[in-house]
Protein backbone atom coordinates (compact mmCIF):
# COMPACT_ATOMS: atom_id res chain seq x y z
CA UNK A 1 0.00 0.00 0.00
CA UNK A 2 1.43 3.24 -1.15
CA UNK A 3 -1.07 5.47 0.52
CA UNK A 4 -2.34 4.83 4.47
CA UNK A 5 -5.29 7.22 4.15
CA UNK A 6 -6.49 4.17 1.58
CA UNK A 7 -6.62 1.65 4.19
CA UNK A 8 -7.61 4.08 7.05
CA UNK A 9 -10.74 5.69 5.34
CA UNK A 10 -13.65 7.63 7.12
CA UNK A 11 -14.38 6.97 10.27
CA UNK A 12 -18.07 6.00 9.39
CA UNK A 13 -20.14 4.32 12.02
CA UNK A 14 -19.81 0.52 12.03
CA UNK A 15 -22.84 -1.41 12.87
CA UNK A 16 -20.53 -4.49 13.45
CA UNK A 17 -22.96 -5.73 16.59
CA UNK A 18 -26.29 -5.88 14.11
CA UNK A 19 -24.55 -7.30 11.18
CA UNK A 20 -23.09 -10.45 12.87
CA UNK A 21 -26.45 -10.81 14.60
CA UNK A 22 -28.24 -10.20 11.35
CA UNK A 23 -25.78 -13.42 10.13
CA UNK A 24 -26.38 -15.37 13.24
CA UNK A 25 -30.45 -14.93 12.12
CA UNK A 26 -30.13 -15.72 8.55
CA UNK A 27 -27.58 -18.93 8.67
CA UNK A 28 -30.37 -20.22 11.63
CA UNK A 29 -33.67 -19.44 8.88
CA UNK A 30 -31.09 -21.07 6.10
CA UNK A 31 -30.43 -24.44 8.19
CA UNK A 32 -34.33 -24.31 9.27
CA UNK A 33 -35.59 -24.30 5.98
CA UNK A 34 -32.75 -26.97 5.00
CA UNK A 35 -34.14 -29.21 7.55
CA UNK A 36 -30.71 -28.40 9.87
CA UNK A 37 -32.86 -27.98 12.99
CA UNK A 38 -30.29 -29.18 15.97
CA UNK A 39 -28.06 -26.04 13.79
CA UNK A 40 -30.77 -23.50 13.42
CA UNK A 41 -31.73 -24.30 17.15
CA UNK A 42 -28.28 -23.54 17.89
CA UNK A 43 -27.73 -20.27 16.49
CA UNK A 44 -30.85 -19.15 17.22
CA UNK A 45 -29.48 -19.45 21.14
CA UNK A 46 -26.65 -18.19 20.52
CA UNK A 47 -28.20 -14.99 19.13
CA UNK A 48 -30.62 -14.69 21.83
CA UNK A 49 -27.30 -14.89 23.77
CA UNK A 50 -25.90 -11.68 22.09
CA UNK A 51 -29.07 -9.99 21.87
CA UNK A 52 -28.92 -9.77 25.72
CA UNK A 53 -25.51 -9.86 26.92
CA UNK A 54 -25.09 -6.42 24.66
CA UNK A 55 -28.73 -5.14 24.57
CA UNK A 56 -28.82 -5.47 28.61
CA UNK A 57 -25.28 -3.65 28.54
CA UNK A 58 -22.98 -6.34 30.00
CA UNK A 59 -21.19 -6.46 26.57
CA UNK A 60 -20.69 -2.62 26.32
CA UNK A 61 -19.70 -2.08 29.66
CA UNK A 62 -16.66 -4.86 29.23
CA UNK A 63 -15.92 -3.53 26.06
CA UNK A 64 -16.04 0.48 26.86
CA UNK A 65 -13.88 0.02 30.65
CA UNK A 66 -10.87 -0.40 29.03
CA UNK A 67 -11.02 2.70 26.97
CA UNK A 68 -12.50 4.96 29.37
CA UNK A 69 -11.07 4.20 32.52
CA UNK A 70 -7.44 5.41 31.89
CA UNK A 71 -9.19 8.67 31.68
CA UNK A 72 -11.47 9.05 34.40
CA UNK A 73 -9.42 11.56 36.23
CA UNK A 74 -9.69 14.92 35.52
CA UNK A 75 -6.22 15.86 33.94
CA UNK A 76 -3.56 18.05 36.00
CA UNK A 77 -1.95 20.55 33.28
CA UNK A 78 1.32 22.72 34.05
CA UNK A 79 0.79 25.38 31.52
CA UNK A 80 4.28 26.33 29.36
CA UNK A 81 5.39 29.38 27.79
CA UNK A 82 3.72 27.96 24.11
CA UNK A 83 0.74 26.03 24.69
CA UNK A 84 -1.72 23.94 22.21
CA UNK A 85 -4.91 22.77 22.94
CA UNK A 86 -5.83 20.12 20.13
CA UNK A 87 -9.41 19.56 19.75
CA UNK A 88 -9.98 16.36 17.44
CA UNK A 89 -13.75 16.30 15.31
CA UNK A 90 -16.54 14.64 15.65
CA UNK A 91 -18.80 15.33 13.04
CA UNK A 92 -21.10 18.13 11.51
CA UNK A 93 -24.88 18.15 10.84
CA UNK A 94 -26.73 20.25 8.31
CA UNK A 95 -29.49 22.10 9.86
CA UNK A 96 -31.50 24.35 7.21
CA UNK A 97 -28.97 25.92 5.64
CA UNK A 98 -25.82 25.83 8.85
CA UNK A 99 -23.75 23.28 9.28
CA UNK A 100 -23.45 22.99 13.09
CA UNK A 101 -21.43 21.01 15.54
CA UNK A 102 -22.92 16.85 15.83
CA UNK A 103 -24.29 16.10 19.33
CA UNK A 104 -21.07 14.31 20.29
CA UNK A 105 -19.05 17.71 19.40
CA UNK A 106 -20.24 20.14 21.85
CA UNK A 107 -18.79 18.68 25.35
CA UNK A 108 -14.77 18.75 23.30
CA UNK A 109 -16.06 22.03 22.10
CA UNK A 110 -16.85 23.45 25.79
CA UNK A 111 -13.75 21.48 27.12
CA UNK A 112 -11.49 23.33 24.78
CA UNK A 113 -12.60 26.71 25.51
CA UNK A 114 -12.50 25.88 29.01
CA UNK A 115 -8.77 24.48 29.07
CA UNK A 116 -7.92 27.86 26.69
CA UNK A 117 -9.24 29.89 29.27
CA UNK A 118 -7.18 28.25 31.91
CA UNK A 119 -4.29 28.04 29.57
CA UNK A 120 -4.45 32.09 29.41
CA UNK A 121 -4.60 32.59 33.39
CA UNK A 122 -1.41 31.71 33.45
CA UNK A 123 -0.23 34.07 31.25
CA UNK A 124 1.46 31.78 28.58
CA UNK A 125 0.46 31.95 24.78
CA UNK A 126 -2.60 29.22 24.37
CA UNK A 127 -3.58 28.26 20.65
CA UNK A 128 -6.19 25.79 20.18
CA UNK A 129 -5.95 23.71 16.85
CA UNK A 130 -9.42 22.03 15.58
CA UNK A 131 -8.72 19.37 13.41
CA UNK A 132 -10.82 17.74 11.33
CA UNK A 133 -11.93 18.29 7.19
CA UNK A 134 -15.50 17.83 5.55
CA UNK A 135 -15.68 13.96 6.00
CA UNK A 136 -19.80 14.30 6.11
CA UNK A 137 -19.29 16.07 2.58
CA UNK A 138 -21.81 19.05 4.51
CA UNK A 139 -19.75 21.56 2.77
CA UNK A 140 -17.42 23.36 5.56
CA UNK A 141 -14.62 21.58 7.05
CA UNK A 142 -15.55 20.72 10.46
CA UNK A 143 -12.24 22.90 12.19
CA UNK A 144 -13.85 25.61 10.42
CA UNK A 145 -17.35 24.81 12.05
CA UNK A 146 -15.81 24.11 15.22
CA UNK A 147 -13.62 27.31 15.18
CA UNK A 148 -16.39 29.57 14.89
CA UNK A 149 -18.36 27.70 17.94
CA UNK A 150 -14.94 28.59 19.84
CA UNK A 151 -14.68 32.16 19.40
CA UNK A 152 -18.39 32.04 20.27
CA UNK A 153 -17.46 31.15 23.79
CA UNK A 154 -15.02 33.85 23.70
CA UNK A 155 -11.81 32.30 22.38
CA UNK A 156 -9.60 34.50 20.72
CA UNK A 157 -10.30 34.70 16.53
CA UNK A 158 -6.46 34.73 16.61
CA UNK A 159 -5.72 31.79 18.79
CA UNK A 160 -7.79 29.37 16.70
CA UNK A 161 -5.75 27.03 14.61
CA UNK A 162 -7.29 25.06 11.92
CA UNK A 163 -6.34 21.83 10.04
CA UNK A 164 -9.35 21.28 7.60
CA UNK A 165 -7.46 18.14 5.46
CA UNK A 166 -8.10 15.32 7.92
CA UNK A 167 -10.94 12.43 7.27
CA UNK A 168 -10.09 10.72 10.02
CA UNK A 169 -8.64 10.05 13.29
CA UNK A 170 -5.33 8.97 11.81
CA UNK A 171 -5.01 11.71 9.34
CA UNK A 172 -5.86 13.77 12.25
CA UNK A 173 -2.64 12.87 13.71
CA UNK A 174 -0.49 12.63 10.79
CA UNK A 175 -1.98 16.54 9.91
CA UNK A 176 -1.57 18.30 12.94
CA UNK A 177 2.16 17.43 13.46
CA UNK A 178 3.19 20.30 10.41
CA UNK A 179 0.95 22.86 12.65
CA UNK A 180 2.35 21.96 15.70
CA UNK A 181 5.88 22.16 14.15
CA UNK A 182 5.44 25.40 12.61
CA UNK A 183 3.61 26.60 15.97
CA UNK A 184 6.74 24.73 18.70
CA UNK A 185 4.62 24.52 21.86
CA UNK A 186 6.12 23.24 25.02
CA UNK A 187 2.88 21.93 25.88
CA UNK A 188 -0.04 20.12 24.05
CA UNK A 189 -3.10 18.70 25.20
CA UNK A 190 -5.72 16.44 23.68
CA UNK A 191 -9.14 16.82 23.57
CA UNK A 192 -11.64 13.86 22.46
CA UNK A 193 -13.88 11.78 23.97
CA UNK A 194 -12.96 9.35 26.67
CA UNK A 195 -13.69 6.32 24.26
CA UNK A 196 -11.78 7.73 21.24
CA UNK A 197 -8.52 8.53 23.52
CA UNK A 198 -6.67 5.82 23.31
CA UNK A 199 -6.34 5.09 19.81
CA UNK A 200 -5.62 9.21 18.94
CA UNK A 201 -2.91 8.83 21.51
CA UNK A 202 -1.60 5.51 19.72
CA UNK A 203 -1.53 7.73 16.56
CA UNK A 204 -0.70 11.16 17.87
CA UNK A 205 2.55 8.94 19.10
CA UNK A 206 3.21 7.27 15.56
CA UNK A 207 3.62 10.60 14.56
CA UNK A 208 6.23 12.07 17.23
CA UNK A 209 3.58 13.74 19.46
CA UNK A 210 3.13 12.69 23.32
CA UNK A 211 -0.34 14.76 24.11
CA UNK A 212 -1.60 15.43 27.50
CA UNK A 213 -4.87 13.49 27.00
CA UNK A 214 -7.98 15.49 28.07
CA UNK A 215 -11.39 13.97 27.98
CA UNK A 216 -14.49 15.88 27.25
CA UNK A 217 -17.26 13.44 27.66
CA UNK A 218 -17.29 9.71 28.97
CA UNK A 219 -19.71 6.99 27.34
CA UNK A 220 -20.80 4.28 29.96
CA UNK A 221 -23.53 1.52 29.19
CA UNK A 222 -27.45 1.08 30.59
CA UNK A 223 -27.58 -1.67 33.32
CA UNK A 224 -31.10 -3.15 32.04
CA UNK A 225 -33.85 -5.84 32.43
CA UNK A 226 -34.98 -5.49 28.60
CA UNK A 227 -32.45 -4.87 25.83
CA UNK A 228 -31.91 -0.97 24.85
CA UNK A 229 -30.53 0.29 21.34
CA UNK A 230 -28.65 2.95 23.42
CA UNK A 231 -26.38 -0.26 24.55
CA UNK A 232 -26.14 -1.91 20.80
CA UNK A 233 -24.97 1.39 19.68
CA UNK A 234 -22.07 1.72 22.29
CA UNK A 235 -20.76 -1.17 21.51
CA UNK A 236 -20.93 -0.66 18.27
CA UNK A 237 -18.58 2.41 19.14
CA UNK A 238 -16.23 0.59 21.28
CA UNK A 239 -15.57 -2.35 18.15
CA UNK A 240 -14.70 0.63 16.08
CA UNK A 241 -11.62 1.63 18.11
CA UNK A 242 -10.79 -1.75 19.45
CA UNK A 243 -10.86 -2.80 15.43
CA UNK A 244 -8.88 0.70 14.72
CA UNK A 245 -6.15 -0.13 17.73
CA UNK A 246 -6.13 -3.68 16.09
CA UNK A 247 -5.42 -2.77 12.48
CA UNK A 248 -2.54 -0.13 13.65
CA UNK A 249 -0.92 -2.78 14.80
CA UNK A 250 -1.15 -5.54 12.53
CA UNK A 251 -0.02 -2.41 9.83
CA UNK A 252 2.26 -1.58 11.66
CA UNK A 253 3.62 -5.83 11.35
CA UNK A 254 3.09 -6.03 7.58
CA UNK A 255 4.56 -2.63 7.21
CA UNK A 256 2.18 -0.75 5.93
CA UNK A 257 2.39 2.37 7.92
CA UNK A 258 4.87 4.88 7.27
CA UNK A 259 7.73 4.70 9.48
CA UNK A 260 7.13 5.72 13.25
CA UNK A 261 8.59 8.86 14.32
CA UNK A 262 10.29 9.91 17.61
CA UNK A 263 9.47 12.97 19.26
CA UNK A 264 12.15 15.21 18.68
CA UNK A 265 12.92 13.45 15.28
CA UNK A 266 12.89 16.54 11.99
C-alpha cells in the first residue's frame, strides 16, 4: 500500500454488533428451511445470547472500561510558555442551511474553551488547533465549524488554529504534526472523547507527538432488564476503536504504515 489514508478511510459508524447478529439470524432461517434444525436451534441461542448480553449492557460495559477508565481523572496541566490545545472532530450536521457542531461535538467544544481559558490565566500563549476536514461532505470543514463555535465562547479569533485536510482520526494525527511544528509549543493537550482517547494517543505517538490526554465526555452503558438500542450502539462504538487499535498494529507488522517517528525526530 502506497497510501495509508487508503486503508484508514472515514471513520463512518460501524454497525458491526447488528450485522453479525443479522448473520447469526439468517444462517439459523437457512439451516431451518434446510431441515438443519439441531443447527438452526443452535444459532438461534446463541443470538438470543448476544441480543442480551449487549442489549442489557454487560457487553458494552466490558468492552467500553478499558477505553475509558485510563481517563477518568480529571487531567492536572502545568501550563508552558507555548501552549496547544488540540481539539480532534466529531462530526457536523446540516441544519436548514448551517452546518453545526454533531451532538457528540459540543462537550470537546466546551472542554477546549475551558482548558484555553485556563491556559491564558497563566499568562502563557494558548492556541487551540481544531482538526478535522468535511468527512460528512456538509460543505465546511468541520475545524472551520468548530472554530467559529470557539470564538463564540469567547476564544480568541487569533488563537484558533485550523487543520481542515483530515478524514479521520489517523489523518488527524499525521496533519496536525506540520501545525504543531510550525507553531513549537512546550505543551499540548488532547481533547476527544474518553472512548476515542486511546487510539488518537496511539496515533498522535506514531507521529512524534506525546499529548496530554484530556477527555471531554465519557460513554458508559445502561444496566437493564430489557435490551436498549442505546447499549447496541455503544458497543458498536467501542468495536470501532478496538478494530482501529487492532489494524494499527497488525499495519504496523506487515509494514504498511509509514515509518514511526520519535518525538524530537525533523
Amino acid at each position: 500500500m502506497t497510501l495509508h489514508a487508503r486503508a484508514w478511510r472515514a471513520d463512518a459508524e460501524e454497525l458491526v454488533s447488528l450485522a453479525v447478529l443479522c448473520v447469526l439470524v439468517i444462517v439459523a432461517a437457512v439451516c431451518a428451511a434446510r431441515g438443519r434444525r439441531r443447527a438452526a436451534r443452535g444459532l438461534a441461542a446463541v443470538s438470543a445470547v448476544l441480543v442480551v448480553a449487549v442489549g442489557c449492557g454487560a457487553v458494552p460495559a466490558w468492552l467500553l472500561d478499558s477505553l475509558d477508565k485510563p481517563f477518568e481523572n480529571e487531567a492536572r496541566i502545568q501550563w508552558g510558555a507555548r501552549n496547544a490545545i488540540v481539539l480532534l472532530g466529531a462530526g457536523t450536521f446540516r441544519v436548514g442551511g448551517r452546518v453545526e457542531p454533531s451532538l457528540f461535538s459540543y462537550p470537546r467544544v466546551v472542554e477546549a474553551a475551558q482548558l484555553y481559558q485556563a491556559c491564558r490565566k497563566s499568562n502563557g500563549d494558548c492556541k487551540i488547533l481544531v482538526s478535522g476536514g468535511d468527512a460528512r461532505h456538509h460543505g465546511e470543514p468541520e475545524a472551520t465549524v468548530y472554530g467559529r463555535e470557539l470564538v463564540a465562547l469567547g476564544v480568541d479569533r487569533a488563537d484558533v488554529l485550523v487543520e481542515p485536510k483530515s478524514m479521520n482520526t489517523w489523518q488527524n494525527a499525521q496533519f496536525s504534526r506540520a501545525v504543531l511544528g510550525e507553531y513549537a509549543p512546550d505543551r499540548t493537550v488532547l481533547v476527544s472523547s474518553a472512548i476515542h482517547l486511546r487510539r488518537s494517543l496511539l496515533y498522535f505517538a506514531h507521529f512524534g507527538m506525546t499529548p496530554i490526554p484530556v477527555r471531554a465526555d465519557d460513554l458508559q452503558a445502561t444496566a437493564s432488564p430489557l435490551p436498549l438500542a442505546y447499549n447496541f450502539t455503544l458497543t458498536d462504538y467501542a468495536l470501532h476503536e478496538w478494530i482501529g487499535i487492532a489494524r494499527y498494529h497488525v499495519y504496523n507488522a506487515l509494514g504498511w504504515n509509514p515509518a514511526r517517528i520519535h518525538p524530537g525526530d525533523a
